[in-house]
PDB file of N, CA and C in Angstrom:
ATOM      1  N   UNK A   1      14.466 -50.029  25.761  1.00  0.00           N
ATOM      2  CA  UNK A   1      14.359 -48.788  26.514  1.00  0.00           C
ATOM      3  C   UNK A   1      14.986 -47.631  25.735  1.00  0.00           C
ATOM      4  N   UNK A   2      15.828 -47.584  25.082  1.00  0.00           N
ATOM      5  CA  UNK A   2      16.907 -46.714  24.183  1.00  0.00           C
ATOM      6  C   UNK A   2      15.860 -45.951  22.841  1.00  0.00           C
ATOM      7  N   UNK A   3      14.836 -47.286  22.506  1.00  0.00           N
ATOM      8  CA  UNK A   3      14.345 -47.158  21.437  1.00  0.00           C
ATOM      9  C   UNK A   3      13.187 -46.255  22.008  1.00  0.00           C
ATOM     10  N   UNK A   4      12.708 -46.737  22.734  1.00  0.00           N
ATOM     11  CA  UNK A   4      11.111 -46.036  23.659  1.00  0.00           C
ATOM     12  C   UNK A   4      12.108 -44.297  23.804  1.00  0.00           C
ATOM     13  N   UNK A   5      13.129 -44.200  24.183  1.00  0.00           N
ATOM     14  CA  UNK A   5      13.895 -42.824  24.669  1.00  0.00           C
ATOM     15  C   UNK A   5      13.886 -41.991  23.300  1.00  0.00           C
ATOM     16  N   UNK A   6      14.635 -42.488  22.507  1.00  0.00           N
ATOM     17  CA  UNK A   6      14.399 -42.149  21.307  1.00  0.00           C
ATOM     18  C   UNK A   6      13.286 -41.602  20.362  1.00  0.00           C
ATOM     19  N   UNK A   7      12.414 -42.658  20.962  1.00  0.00           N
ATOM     20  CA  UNK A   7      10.712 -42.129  20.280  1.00  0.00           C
ATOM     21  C   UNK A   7      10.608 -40.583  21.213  1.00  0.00           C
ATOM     22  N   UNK A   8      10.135 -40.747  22.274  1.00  0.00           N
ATOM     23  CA  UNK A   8       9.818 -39.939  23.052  1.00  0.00           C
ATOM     24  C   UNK A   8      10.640 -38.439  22.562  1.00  0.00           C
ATOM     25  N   UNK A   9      11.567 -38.443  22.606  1.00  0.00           N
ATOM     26  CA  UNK A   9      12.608 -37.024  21.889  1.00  0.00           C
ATOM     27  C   UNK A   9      11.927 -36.556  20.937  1.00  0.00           C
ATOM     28  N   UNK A  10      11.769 -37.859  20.014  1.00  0.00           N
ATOM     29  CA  UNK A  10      11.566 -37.157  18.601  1.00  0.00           C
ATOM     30  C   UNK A  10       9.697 -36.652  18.779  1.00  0.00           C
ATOM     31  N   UNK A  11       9.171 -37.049  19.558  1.00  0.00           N
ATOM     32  CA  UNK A  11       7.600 -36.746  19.545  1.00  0.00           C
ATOM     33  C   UNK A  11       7.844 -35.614  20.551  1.00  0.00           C
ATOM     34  N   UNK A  12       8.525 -34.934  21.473  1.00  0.00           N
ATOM     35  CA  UNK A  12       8.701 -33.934  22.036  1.00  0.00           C
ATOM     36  C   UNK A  12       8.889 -33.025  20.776  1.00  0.00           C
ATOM     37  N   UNK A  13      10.144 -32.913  20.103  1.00  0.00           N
ATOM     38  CA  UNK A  13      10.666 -32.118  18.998  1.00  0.00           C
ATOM     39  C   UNK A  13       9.531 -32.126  17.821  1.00  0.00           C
ATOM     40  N   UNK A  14       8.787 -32.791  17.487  1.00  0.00           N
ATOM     41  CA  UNK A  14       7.922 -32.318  16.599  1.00  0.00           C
ATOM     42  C   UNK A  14       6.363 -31.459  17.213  1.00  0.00           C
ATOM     43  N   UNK A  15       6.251 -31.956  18.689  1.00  0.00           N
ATOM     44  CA  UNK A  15       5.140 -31.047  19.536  1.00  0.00           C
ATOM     45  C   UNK A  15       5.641 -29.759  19.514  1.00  0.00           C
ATOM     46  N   UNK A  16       6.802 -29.578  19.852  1.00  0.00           N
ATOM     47  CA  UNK A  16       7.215 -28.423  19.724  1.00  0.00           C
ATOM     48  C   UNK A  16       7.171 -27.390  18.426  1.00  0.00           C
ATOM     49  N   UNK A  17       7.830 -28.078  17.749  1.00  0.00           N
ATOM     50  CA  UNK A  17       7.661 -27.331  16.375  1.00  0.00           C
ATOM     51  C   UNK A  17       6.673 -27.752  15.628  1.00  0.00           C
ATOM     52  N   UNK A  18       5.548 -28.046  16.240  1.00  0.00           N
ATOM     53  CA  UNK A  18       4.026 -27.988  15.422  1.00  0.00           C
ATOM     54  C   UNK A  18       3.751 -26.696  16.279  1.00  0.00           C
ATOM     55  N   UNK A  19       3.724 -26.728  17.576  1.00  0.00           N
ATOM     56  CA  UNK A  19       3.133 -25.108  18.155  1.00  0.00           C
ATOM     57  C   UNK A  19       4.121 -23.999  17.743  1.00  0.00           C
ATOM     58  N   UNK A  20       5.220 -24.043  17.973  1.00  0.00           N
ATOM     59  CA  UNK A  20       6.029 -22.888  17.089  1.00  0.00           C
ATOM     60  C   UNK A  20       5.165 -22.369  16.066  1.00  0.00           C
ATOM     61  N   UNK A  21       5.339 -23.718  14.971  1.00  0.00           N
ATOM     62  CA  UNK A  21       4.540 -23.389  13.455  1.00  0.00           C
ATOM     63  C   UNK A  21       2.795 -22.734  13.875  1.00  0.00           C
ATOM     64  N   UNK A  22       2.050 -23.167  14.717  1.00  0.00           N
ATOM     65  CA  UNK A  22       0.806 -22.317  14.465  1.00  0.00           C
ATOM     66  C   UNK A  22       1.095 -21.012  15.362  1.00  0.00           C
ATOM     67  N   UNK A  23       2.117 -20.278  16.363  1.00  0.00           N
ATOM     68  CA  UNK A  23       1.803 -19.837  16.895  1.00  0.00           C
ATOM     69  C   UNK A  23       2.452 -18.655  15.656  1.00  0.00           C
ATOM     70  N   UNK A  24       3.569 -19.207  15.259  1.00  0.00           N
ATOM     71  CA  UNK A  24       4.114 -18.035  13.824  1.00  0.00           C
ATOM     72  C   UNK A  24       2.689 -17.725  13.045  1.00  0.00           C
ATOM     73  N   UNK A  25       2.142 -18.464  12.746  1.00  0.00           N
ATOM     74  CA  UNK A  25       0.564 -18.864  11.570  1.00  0.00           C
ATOM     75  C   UNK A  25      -0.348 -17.836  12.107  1.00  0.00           C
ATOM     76  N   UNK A  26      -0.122 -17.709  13.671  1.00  0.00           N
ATOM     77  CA  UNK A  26      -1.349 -16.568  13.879  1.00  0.00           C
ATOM     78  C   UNK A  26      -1.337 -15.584  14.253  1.00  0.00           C
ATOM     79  N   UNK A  27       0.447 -14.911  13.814  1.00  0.00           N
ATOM     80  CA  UNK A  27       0.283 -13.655  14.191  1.00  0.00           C
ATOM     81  C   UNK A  27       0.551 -13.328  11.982  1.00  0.00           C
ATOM     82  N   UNK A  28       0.413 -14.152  11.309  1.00  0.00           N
ATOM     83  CA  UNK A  28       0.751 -13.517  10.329  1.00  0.00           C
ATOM     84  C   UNK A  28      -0.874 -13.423   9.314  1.00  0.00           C
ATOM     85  N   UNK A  29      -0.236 -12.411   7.921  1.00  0.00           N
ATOM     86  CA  UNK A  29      -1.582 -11.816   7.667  1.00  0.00           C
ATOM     87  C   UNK A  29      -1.601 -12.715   6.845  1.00  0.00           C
ATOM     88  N   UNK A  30      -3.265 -13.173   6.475  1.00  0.00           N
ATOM     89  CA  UNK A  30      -3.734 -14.155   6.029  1.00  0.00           C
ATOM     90  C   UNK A  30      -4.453 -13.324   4.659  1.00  0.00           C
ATOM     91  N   UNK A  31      -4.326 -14.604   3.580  1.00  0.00           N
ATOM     92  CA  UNK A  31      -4.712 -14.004   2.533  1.00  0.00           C
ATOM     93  C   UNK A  31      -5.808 -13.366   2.083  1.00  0.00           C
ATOM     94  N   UNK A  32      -6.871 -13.912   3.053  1.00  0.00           N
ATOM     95  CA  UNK A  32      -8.331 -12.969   2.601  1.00  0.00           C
ATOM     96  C   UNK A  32      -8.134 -11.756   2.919  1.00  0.00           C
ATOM     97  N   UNK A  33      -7.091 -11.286   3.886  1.00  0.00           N
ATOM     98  CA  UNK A  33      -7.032 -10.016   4.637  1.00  0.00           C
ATOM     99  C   UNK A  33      -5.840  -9.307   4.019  1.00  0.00           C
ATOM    100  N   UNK A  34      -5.253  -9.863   3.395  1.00  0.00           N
ATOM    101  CA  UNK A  34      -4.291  -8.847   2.615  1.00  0.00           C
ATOM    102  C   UNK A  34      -4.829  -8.120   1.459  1.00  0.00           C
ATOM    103  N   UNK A  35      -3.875  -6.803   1.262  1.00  0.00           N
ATOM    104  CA  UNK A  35      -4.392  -5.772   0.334  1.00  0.00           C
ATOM    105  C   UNK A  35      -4.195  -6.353  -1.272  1.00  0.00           C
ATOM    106  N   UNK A  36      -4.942  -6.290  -2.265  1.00  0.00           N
ATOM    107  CA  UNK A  36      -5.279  -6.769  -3.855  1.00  0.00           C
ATOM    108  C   UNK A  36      -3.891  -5.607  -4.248  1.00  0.00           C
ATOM    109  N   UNK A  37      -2.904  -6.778  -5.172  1.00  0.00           N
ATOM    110  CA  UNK A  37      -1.899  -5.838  -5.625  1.00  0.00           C
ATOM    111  C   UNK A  37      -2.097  -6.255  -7.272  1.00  0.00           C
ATOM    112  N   UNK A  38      -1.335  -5.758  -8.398  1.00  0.00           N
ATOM    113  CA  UNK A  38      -1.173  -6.163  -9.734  1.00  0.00           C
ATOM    114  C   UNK A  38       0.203  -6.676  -9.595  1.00  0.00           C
ATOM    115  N   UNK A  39       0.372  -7.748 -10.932  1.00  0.00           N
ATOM    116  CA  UNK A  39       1.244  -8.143 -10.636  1.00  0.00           C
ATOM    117  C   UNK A  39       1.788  -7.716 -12.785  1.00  0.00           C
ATOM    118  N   UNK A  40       2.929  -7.985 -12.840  1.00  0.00           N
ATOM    119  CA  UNK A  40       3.939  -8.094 -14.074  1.00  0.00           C
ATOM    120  C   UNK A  40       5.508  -8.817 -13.550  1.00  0.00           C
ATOM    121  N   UNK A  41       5.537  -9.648 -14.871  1.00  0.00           N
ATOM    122  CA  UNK A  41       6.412 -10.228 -15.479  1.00  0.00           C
ATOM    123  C   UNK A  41       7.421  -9.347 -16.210  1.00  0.00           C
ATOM    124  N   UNK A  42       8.173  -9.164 -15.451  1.00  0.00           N
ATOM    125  CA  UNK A  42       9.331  -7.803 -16.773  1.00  0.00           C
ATOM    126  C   UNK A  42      10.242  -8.762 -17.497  1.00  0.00           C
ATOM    127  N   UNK A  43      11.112  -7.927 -18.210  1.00  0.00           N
ATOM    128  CA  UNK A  43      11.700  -8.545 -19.572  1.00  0.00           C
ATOM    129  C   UNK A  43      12.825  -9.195 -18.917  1.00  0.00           C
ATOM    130  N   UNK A  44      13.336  -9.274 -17.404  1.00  0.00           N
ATOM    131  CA  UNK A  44      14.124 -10.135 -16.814  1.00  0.00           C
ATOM    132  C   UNK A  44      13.578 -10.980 -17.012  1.00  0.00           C
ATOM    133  N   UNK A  45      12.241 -11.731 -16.546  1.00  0.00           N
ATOM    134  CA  UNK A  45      11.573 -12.353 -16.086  1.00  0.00           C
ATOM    135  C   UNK A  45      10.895 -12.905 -14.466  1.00  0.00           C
ATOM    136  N   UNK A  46      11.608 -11.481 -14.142  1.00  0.00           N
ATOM    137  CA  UNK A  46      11.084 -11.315 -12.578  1.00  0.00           C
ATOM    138  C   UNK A  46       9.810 -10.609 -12.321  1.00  0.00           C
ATOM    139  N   UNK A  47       8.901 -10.832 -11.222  1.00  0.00           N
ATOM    140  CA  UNK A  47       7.469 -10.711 -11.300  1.00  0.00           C
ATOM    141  C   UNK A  47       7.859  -9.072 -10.174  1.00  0.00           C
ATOM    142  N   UNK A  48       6.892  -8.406 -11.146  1.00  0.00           N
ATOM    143  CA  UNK A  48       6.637  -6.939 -10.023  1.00  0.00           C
ATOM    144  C   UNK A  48       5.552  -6.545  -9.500  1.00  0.00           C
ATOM    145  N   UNK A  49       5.707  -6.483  -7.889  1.00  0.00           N
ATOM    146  CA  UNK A  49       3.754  -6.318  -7.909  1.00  0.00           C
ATOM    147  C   UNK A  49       3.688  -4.724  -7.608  1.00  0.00           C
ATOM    148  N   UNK A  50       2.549  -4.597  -8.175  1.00  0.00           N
ATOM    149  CA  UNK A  50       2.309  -3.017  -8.105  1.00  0.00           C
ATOM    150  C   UNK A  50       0.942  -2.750  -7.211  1.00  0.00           C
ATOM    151  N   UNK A  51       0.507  -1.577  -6.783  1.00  0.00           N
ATOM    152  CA  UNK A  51      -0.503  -1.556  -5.524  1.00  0.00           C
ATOM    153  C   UNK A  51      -1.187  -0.410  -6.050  1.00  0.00           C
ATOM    154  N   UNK A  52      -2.441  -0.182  -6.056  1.00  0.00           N
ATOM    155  CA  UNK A  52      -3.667   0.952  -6.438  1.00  0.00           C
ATOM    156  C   UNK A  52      -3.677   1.455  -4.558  1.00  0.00           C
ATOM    157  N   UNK A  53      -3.821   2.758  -4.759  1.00  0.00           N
ATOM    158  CA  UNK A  53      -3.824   3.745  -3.543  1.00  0.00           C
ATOM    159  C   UNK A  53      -5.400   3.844  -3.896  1.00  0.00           C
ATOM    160  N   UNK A  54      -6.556   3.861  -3.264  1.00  0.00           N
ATOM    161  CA  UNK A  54      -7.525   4.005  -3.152  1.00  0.00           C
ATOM    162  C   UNK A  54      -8.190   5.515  -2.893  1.00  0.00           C
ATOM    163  N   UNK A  55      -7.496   6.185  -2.274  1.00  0.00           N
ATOM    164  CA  UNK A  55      -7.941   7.483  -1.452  1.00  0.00           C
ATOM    165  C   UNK A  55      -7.172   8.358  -2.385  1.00  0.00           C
ATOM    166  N   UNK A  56      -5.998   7.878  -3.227  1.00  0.00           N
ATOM    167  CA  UNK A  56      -5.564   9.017  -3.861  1.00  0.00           C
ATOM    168  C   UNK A  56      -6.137   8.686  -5.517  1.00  0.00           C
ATOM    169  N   UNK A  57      -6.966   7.795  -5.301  1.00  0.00           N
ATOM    170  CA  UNK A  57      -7.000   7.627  -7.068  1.00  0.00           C
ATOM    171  C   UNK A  57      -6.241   6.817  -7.935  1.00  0.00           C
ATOM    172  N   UNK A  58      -4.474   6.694  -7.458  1.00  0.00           N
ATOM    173  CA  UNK A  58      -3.423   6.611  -7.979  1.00  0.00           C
ATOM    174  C   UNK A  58      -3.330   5.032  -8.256  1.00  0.00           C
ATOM    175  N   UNK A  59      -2.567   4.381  -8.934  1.00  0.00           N
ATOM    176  CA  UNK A  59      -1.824   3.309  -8.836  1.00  0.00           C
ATOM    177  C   UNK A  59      -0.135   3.539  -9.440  1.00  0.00           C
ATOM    178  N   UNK A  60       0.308   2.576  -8.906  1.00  0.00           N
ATOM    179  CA  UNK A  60       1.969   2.238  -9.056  1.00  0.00           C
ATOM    180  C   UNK A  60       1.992   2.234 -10.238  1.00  0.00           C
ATOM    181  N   UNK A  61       3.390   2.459 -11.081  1.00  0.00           N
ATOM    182  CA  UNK A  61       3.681   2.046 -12.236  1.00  0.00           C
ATOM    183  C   UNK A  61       5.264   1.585 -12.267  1.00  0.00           C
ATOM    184  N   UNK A  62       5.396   0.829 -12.967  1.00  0.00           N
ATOM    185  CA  UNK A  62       6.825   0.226 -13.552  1.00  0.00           C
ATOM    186  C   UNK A  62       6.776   0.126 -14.651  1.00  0.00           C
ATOM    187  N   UNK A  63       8.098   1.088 -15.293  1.00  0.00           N
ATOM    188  CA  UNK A  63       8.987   1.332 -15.964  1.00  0.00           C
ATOM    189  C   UNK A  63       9.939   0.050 -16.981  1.00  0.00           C
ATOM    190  N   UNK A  64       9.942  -0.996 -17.316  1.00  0.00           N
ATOM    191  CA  UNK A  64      10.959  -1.806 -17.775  1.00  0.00           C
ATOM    192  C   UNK A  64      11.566  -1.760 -19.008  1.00  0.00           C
ATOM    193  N   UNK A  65      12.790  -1.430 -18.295  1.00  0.00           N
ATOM    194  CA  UNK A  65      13.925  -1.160 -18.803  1.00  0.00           C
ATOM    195  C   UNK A  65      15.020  -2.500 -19.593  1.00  0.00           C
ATOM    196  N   UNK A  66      14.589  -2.320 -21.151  1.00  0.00           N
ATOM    197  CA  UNK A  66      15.857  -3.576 -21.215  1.00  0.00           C
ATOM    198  C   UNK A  66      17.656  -3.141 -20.941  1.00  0.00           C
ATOM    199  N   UNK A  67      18.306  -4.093 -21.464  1.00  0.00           N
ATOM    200  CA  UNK A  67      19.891  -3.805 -20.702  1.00  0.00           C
ATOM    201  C   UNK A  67      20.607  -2.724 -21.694  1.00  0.00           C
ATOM    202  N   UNK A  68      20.019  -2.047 -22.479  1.00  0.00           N
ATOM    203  CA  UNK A  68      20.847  -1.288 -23.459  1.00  0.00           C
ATOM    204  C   UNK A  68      20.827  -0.043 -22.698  1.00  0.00           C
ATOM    205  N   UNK A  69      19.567  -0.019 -21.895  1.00  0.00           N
ATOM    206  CA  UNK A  69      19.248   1.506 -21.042  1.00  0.00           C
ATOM    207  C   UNK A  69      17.649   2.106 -21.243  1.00  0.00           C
ATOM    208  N   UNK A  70      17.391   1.597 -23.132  1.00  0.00           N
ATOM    209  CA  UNK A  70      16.224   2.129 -23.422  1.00  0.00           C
ATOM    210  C   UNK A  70      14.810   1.683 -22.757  1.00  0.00           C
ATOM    211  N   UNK A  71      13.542   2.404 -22.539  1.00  0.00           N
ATOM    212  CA  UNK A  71      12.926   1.428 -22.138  1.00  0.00           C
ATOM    213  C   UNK A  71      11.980   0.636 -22.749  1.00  0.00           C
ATOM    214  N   UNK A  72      11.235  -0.529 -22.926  1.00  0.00           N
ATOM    215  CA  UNK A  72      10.361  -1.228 -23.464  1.00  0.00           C
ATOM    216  C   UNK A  72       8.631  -1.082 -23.855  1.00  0.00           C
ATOM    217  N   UNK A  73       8.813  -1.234 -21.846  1.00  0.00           N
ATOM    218  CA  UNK A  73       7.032  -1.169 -21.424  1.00  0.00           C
ATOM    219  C   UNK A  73       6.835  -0.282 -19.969  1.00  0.00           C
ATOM    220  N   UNK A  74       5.543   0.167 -20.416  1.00  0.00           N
ATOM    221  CA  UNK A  74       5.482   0.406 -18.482  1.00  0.00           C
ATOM    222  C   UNK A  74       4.358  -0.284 -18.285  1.00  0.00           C
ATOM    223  N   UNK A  75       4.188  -0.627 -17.073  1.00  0.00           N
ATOM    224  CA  UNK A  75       3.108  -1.323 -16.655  1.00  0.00           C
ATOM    225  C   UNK A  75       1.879  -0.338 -15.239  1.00  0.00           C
ATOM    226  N   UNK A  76       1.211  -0.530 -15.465  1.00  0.00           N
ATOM    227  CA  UNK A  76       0.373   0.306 -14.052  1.00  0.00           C
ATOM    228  C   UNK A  76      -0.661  -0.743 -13.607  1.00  0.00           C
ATOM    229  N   UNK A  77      -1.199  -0.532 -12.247  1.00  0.00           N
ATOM    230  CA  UNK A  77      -2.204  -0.435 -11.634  1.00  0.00           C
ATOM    231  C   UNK A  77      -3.623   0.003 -11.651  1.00  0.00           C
ATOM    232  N   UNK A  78      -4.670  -0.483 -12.015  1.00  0.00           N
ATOM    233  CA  UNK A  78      -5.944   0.012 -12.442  1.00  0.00           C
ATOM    234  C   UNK A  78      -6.684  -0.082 -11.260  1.00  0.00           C
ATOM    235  N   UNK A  79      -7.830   1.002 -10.994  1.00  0.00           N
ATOM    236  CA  UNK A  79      -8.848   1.002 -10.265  1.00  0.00           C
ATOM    237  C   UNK A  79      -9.091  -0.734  -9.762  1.00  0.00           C
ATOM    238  N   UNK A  80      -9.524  -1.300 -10.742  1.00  0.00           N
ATOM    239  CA  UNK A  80      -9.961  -2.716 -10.988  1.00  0.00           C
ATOM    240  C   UNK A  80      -8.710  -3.879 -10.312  1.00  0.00           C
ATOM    241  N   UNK A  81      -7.905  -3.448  -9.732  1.00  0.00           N
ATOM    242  CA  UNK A  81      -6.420  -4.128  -9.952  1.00  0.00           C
ATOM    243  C   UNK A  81      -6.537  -4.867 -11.022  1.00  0.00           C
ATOM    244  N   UNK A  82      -6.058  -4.429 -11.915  1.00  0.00           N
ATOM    245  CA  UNK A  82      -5.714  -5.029 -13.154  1.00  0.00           C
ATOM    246  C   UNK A  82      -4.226  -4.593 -13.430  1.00  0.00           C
ATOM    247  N   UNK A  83      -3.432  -5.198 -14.375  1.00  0.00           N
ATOM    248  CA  UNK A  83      -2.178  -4.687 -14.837  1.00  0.00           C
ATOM    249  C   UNK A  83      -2.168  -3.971 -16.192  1.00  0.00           C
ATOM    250  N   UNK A  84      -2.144  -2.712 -16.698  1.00  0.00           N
ATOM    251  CA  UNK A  84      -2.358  -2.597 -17.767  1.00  0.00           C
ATOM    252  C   UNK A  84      -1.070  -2.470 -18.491  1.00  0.00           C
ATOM    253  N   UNK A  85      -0.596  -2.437 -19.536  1.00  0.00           N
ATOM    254  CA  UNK A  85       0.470  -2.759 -20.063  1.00  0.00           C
ATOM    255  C   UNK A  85       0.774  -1.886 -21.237  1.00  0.00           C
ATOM    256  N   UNK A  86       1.482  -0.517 -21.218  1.00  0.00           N
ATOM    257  CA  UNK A  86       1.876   0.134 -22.527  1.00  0.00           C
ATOM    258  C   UNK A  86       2.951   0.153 -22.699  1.00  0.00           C
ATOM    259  N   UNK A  87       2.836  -0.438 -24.507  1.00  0.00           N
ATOM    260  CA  UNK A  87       4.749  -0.289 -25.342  1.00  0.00           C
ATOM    261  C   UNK A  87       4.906   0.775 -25.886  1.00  0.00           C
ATOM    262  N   UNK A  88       5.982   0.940 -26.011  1.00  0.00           N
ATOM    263  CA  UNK A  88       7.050   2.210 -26.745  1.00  0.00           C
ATOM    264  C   UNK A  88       6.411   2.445 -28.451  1.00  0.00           C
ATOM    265  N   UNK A  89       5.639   0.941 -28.677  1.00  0.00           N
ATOM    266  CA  UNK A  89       5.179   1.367 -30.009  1.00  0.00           C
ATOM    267  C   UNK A  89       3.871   2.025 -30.084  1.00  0.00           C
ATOM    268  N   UNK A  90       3.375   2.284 -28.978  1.00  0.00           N
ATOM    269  CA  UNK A  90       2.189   3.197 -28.974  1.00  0.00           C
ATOM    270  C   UNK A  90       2.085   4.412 -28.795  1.00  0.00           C
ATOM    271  N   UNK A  91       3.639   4.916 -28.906  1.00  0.00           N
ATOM    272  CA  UNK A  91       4.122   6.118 -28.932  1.00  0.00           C
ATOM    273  C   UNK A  91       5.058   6.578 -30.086  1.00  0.00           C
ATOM    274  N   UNK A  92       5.048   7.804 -30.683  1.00  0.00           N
ATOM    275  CA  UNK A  92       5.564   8.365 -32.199  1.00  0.00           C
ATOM    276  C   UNK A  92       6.788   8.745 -31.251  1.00  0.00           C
ATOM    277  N   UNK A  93       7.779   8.436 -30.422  1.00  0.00           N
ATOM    278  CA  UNK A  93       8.514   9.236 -29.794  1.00  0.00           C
ATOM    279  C   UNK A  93      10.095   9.534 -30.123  1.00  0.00           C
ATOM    280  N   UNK A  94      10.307  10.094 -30.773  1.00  0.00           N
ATOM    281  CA  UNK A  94      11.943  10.387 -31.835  1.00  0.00           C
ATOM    282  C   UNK A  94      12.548  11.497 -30.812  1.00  0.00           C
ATOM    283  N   UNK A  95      13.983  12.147 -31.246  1.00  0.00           N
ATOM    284  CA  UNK A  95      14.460  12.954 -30.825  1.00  0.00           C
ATOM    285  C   UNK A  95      13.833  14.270 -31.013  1.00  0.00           C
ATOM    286  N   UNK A  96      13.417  14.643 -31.983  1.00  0.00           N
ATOM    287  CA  UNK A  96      12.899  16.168 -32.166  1.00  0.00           C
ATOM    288  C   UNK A  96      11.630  16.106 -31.257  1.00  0.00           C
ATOM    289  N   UNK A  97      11.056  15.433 -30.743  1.00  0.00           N
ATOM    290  CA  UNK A  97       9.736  15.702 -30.412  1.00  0.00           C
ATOM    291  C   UNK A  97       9.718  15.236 -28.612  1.00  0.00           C
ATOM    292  N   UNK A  98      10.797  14.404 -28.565  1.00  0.00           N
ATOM    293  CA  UNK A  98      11.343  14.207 -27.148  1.00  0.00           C
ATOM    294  C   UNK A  98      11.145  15.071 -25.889  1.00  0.00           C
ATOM    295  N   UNK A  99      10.802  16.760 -26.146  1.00  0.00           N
ATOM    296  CA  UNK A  99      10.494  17.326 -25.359  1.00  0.00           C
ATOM    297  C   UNK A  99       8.927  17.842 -24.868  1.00  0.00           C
ATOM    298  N   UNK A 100       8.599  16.942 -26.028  1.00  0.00           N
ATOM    299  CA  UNK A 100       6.572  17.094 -25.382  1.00  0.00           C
ATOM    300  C   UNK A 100       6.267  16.109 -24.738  1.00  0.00           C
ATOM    301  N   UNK A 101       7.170  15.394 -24.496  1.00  0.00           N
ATOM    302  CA  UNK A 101       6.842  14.058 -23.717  1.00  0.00           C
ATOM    303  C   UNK A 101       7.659  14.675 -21.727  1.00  0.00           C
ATOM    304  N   UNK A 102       6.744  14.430 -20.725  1.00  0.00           N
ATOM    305  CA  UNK A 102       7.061  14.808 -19.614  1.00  0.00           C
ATOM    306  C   UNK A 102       7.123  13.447 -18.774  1.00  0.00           C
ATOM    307  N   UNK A 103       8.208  13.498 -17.979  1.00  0.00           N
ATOM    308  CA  UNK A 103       8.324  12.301 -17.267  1.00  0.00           C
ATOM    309  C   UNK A 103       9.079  11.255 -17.868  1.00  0.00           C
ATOM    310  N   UNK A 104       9.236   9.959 -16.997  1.00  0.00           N
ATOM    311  CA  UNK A 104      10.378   8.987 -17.860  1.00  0.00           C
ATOM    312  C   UNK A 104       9.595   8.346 -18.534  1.00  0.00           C
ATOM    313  N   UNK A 105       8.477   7.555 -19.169  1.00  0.00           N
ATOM    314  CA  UNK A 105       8.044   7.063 -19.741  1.00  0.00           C
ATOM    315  C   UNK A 105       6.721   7.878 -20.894  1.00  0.00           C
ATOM    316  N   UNK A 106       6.910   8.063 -22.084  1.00  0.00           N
ATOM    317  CA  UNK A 106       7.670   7.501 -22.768  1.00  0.00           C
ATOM    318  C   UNK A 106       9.075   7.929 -23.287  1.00  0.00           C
ATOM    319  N   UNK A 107       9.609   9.132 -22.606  1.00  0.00           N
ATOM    320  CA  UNK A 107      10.400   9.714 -23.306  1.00  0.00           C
ATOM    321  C   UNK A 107      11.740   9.215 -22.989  1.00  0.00           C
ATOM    322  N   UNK A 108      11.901   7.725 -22.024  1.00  0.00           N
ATOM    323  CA  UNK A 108      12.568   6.579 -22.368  1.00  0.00           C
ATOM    324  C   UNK A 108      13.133   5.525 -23.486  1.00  0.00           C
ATOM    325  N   UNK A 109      11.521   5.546 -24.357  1.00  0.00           N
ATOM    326  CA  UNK A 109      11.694   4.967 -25.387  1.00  0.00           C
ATOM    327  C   UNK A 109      12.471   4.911 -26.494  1.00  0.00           C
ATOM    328  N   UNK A 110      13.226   6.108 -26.660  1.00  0.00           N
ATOM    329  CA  UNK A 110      14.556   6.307 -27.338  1.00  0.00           C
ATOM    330  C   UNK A 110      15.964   6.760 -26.780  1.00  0.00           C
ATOM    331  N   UNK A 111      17.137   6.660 -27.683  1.00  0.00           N
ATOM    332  CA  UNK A 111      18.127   7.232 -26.921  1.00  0.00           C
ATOM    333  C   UNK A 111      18.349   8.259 -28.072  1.00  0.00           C
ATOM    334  N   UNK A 112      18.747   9.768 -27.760  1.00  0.00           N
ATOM    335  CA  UNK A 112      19.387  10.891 -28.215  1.00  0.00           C
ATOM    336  C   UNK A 112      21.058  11.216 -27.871  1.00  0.00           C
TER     337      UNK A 112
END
């Protein structure tokens, strides 16, 4: 009888938390229905997702910064969600010329 009591508990406690679990399951957003983000790997090795604005044209960008201060890469958001990926070496960017560059990237790429 102890053992039959026993069963019974434990098949209550898992009825229970099987409906818990679908009733959490259907108020949350499901993956076909979530919005397409980009994703990057920065020089931590932590993943950043970035999001394209549709109505403004725009997408996100990140900046990564290694630990000295300078920065590396930035990464953006494409129409396409894609991640596109530009380095500091695709830029001539020194101190004298530091001021034709607008915004933090690339004029990150060095320190003065």
């Amino acid at each position: 009888m102890k053992i039959f009591l026993n069963l019974l508990i434990i098949v209550l406690i898992l009825a229970v938390g099987i409906r818990a679990d679908l009733r959490y399951r259907g108020n949350a957003v499901h993956p076909a229905t979530s919005e397409p983000v980009c994703g990057y790997v920065n020089s931590q090795g932590e993943r950043v997702f970035l999001k394209y604005f549709p109505l403004s044209k725009k997408g996100e960008d990140y900046v990564d910064f290694e630990s000295s201060g300078k920065c590396v890469k930035r990464a953006y958001c494409t129409e396409n969600y894609e991640t596109k990926v530009e380095n500091c070496s695709d830029y001539n960017v020194h101190c004298e010329n530091l001021s034709h560059y607008h915004g933090v990237f690339p004029a990150c790429c060095t320190k003065c």
